[in-house]
N, C-alpha and C. Protein backbone atom coordinates (compact mmCIF):
# COMPACT_ATOMS: atom_id res chain seq x y z
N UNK A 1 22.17 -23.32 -9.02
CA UNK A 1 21.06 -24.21 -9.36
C UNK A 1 20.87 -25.25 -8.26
N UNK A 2 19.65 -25.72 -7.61
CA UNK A 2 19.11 -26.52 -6.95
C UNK A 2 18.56 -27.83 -7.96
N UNK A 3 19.53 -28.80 -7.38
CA UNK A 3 18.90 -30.25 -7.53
C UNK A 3 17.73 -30.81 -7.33
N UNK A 4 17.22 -30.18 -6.58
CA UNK A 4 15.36 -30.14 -6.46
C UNK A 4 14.34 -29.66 -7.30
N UNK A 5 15.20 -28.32 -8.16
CA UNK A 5 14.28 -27.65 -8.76
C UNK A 5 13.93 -28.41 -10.21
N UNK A 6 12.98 -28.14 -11.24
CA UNK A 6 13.24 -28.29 -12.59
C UNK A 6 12.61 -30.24 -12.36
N UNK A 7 12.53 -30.45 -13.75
CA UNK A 7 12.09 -31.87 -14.01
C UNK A 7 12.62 -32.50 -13.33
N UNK A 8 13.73 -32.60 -13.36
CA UNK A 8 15.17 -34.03 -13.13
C UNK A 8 14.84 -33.63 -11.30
N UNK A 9 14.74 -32.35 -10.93
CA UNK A 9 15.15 -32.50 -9.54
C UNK A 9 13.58 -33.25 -8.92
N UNK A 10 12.19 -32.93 -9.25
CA UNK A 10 11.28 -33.35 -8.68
C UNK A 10 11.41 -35.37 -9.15
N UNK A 11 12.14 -35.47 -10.14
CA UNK A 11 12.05 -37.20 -10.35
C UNK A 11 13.19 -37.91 -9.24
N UNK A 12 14.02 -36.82 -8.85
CA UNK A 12 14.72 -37.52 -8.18
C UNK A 12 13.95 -37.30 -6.75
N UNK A 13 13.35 -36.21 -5.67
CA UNK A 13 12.82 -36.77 -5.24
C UNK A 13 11.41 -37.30 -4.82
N UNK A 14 11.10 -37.75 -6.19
CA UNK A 14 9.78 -38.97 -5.85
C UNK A 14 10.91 -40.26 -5.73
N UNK A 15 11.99 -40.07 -6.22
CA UNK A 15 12.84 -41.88 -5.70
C UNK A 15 13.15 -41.71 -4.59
N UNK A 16 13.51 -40.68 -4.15
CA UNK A 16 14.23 -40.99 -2.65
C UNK A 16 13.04 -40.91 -1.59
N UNK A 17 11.52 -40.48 -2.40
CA UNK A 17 10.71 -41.03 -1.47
C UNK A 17 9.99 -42.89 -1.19
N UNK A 18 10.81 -43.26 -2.61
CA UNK A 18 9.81 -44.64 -3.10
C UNK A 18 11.35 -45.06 -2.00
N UNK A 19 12.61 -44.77 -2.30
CA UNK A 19 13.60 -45.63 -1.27
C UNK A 19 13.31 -45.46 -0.13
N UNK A 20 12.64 -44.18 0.66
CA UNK A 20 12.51 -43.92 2.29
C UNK A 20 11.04 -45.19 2.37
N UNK A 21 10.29 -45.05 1.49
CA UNK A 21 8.86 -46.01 2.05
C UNK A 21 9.66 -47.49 1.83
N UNK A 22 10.41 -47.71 0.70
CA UNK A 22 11.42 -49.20 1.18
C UNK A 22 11.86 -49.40 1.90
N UNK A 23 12.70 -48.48 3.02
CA UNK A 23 13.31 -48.60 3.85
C UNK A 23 12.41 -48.81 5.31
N UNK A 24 11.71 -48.19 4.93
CA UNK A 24 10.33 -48.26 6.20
C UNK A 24 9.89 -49.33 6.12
N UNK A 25 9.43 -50.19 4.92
CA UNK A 25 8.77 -51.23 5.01
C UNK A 25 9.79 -52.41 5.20
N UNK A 26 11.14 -52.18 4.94
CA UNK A 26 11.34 -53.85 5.74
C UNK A 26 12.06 -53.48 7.41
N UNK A 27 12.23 -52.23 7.46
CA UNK A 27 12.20 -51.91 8.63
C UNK A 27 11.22 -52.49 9.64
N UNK A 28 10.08 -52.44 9.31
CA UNK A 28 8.72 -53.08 9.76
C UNK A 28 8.36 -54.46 9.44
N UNK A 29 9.16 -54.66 8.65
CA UNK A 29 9.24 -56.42 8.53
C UNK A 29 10.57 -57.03 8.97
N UNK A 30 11.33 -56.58 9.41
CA UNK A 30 12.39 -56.65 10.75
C UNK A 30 11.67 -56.80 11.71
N UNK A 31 10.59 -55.48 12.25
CA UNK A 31 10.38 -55.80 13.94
C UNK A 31 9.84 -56.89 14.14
N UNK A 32 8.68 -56.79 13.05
CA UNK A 32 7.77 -58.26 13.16
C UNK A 32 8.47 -59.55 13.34
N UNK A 33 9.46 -59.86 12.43
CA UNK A 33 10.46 -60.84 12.50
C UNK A 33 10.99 -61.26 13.67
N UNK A 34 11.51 -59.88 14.48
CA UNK A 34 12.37 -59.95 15.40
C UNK A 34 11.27 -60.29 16.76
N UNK A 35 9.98 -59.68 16.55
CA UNK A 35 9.23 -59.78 17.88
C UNK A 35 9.36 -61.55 17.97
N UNK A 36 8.56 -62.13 17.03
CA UNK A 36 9.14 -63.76 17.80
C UNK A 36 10.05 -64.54 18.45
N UNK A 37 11.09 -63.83 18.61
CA UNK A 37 12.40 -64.15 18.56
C UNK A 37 12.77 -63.72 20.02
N UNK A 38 12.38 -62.58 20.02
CA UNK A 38 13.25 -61.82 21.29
C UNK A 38 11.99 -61.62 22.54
N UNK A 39 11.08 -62.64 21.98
CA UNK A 39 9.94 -62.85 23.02
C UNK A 39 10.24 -64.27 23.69
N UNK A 40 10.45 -63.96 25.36
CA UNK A 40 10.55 -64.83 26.45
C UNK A 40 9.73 -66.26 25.86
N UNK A 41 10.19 -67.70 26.27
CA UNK A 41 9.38 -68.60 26.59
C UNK A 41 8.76 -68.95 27.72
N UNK A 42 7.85 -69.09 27.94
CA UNK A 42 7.54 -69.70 29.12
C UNK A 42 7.83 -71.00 29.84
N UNK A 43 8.64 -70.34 30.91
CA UNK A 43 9.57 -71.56 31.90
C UNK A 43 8.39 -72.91 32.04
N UNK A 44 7.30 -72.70 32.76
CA UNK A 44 6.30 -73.13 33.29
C UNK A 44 5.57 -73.17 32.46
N UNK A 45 4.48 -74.51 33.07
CA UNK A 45 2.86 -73.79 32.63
C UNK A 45 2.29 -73.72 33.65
N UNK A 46 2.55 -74.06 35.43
CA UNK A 46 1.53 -74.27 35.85
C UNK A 46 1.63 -72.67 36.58
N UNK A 47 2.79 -72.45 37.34
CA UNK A 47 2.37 -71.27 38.05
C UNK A 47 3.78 -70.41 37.79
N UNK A 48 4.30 -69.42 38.76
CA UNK A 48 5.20 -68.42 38.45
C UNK A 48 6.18 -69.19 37.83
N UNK A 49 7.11 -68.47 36.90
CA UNK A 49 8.52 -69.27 36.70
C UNK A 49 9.42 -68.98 37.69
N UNK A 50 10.75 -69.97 37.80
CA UNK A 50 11.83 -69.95 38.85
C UNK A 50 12.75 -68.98 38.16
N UNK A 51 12.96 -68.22 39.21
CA UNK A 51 14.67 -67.53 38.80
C UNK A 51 15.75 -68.21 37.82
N UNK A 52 15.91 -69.76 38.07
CA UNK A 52 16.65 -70.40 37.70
C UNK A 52 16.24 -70.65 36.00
N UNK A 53 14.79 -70.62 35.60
CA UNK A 53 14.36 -71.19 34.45
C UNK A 53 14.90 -69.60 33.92
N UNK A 54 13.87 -68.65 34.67
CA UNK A 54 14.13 -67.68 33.43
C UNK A 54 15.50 -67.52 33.24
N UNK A 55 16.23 -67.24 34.18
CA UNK A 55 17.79 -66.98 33.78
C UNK A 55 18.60 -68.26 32.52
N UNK A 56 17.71 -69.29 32.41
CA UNK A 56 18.14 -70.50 31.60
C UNK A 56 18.01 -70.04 30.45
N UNK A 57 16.43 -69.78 30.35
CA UNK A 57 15.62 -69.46 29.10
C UNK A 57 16.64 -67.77 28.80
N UNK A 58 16.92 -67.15 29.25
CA UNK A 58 17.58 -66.14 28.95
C UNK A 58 18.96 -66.61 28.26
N UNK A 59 19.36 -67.34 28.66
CA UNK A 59 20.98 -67.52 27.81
C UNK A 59 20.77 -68.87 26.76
N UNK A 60 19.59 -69.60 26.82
CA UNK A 60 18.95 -70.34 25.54
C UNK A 60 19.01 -68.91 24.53
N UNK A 61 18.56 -67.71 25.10
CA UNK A 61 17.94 -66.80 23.60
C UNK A 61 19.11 -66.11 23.24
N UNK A 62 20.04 -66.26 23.92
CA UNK A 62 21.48 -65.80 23.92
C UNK A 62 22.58 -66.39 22.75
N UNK A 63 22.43 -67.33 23.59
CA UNK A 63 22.70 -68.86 22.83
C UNK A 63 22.13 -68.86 20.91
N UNK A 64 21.52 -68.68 21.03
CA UNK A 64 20.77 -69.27 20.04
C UNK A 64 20.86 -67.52 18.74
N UNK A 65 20.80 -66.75 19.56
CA UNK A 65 20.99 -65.38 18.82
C UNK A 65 22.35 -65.36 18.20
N UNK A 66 23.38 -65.72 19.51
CA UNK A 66 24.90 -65.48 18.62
C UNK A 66 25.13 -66.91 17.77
N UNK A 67 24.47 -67.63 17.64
CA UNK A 67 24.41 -69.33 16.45
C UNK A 67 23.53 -68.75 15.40
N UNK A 68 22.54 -67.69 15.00
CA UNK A 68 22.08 -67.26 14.20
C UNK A 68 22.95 -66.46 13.40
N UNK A 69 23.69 -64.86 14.01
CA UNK A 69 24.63 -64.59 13.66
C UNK A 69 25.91 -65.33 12.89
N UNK A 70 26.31 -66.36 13.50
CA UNK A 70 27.26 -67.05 12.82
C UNK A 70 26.90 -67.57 11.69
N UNK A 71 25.61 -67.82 11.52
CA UNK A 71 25.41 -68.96 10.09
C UNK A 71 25.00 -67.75 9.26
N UNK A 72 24.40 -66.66 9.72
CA UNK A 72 24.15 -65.83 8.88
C UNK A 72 25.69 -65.05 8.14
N UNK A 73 26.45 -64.77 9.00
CA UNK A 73 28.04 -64.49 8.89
C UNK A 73 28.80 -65.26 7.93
N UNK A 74 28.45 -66.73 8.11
CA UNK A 74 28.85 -67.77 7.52
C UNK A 74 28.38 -67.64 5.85
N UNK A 75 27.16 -67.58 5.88
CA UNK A 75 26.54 -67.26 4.71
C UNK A 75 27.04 -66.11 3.56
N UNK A 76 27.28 -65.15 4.36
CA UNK A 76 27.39 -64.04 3.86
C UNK A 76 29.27 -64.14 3.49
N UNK A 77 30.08 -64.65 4.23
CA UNK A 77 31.26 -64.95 4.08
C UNK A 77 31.34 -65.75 2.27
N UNK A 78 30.80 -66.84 2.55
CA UNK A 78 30.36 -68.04 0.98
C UNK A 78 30.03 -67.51 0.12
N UNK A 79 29.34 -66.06 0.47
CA UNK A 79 28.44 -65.60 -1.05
C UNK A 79 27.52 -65.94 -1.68
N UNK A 80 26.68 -66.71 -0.25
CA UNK A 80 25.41 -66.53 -0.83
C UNK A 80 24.37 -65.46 -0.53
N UNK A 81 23.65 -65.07 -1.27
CA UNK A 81 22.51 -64.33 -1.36
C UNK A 81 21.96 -63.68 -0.21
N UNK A 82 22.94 -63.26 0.73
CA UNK A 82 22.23 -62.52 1.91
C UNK A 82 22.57 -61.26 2.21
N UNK A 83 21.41 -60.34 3.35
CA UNK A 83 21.83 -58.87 3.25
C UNK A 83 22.28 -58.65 3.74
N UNK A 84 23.12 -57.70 3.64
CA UNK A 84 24.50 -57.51 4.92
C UNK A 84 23.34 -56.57 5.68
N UNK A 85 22.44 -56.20 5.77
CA UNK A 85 21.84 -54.99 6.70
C UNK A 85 21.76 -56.74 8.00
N UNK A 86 20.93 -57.44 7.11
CA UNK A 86 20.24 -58.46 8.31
C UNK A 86 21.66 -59.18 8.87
N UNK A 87 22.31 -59.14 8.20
CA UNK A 87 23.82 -59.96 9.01
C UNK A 87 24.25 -59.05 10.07
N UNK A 88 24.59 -57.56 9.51
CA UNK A 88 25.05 -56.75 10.83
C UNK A 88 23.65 -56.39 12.14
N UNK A 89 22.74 -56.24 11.40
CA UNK A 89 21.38 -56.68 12.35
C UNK A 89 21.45 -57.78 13.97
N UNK A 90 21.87 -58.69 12.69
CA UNK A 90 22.07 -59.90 14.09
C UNK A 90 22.96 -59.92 14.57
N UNK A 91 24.82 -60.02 14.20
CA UNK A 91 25.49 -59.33 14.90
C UNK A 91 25.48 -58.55 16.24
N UNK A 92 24.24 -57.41 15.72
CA UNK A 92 24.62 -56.27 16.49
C UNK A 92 23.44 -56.94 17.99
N UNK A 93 22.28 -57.92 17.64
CA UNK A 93 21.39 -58.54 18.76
C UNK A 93 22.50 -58.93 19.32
N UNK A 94 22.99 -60.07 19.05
CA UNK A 94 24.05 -61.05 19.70
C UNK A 94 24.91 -60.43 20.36
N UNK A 95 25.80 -59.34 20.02
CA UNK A 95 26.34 -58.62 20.95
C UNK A 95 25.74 -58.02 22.00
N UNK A 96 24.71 -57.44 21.96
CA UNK A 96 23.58 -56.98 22.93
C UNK A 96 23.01 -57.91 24.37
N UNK A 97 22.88 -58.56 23.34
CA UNK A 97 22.64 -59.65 24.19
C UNK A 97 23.55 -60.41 24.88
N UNK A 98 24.40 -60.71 24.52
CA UNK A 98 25.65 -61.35 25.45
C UNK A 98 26.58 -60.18 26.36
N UNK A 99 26.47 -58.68 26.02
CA UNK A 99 26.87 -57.87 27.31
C UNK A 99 25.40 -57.63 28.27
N UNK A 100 24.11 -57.91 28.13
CA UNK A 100 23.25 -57.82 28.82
C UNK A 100 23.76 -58.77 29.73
N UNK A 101 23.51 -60.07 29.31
CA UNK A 101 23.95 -61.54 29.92
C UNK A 101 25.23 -60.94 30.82
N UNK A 102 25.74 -60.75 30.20
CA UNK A 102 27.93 -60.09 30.63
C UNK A 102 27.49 -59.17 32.69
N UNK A 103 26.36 -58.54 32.07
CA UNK A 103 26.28 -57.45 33.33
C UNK A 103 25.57 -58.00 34.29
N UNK A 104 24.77 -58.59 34.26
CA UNK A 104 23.52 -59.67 34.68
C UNK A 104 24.66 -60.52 35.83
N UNK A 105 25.11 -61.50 34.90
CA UNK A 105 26.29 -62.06 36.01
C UNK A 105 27.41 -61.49 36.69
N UNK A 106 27.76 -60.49 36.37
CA UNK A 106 28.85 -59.51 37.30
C UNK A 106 27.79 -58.77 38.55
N UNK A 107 26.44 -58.96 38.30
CA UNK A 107 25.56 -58.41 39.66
C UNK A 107 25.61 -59.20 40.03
N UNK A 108 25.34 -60.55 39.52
CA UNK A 108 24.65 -61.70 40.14
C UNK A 108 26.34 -61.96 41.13
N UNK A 109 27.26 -61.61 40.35
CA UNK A 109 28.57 -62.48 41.80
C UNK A 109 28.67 -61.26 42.67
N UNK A 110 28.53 -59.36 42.05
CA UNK A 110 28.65 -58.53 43.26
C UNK A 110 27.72 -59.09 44.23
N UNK A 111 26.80 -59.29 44.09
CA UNK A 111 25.50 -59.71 45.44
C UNK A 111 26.07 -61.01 45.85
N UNK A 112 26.27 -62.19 45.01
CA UNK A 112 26.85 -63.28 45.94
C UNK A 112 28.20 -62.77 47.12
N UNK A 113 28.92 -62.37 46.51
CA UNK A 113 30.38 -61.83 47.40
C UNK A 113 29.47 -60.79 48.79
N UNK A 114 28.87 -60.22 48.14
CA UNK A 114 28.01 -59.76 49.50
C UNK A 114 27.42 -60.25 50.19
N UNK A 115 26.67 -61.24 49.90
CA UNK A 115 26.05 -62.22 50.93
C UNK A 115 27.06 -62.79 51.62
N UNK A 116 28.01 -63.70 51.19
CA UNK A 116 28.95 -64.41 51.68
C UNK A 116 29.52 -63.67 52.81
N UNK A 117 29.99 -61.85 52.29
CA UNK A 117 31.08 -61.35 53.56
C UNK A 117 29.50 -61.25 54.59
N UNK A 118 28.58 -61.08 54.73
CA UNK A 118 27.59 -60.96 55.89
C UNK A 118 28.24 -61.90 57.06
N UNK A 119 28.35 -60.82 58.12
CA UNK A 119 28.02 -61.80 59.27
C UNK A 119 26.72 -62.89 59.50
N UNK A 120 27.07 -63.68 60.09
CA UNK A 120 26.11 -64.63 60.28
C UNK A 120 25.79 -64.24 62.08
């Protein structure tokens, strides 16, 4: 016998279609969420930004991603009312983001150490 077939099997899946369109929809209310967030500020207003700003503004969103994580962690530790999807969610940014950052500066000193050995 197939779990699909017969009454019981077609009710079960119209649920696991009403759970896949749940899952889709805060899936999609994640990205939206997340697009504000993981969108650059602008260093400047008047003309290009400096190396120095964006690389600032980059570990501000760094910064500020793994301090989200924690209170959300924090939260979820206390028992209050939060989802573990969105806790391991941010987690998993914050880690992302701080080995992006992690690789970023291990170029940034391979190229310094290279400049430096240059003859002059």
């Amino acid at each position: 016998m197939s779990g699909i077939s017969g009454p019981g099997g077609a009710m079960s899946v119209d649920r696991i279609m009403a759970m896949r369109s749940q899952i889709l929809e805060r899936n999609a209310a994640l990205s939206r969420a997340n697009a504000g967030v993981d969108a650059p500020a602008p260093a400047t207003t008047g003309g290009a930004a400096s190396f120095g700003d964006v690389l600032e503004g980059a570990l501000k969103n760094v910064n500020s991603a793994q301090a989200q994580a924690s209170d959300l962690s924090a939260s979820y530790e206390r028992g209050e009312t939060i989802d573990i999807a969105k806790v391991m969610l941010a987690r998993q940014q914050a880690s992302v983001g701080f080995e992006a950052t992690l690789q970023v500066r291990n170029k940034l000193l391979s190229a310094y150490k290279d400049i430096m050995s240059m003859p002059v």
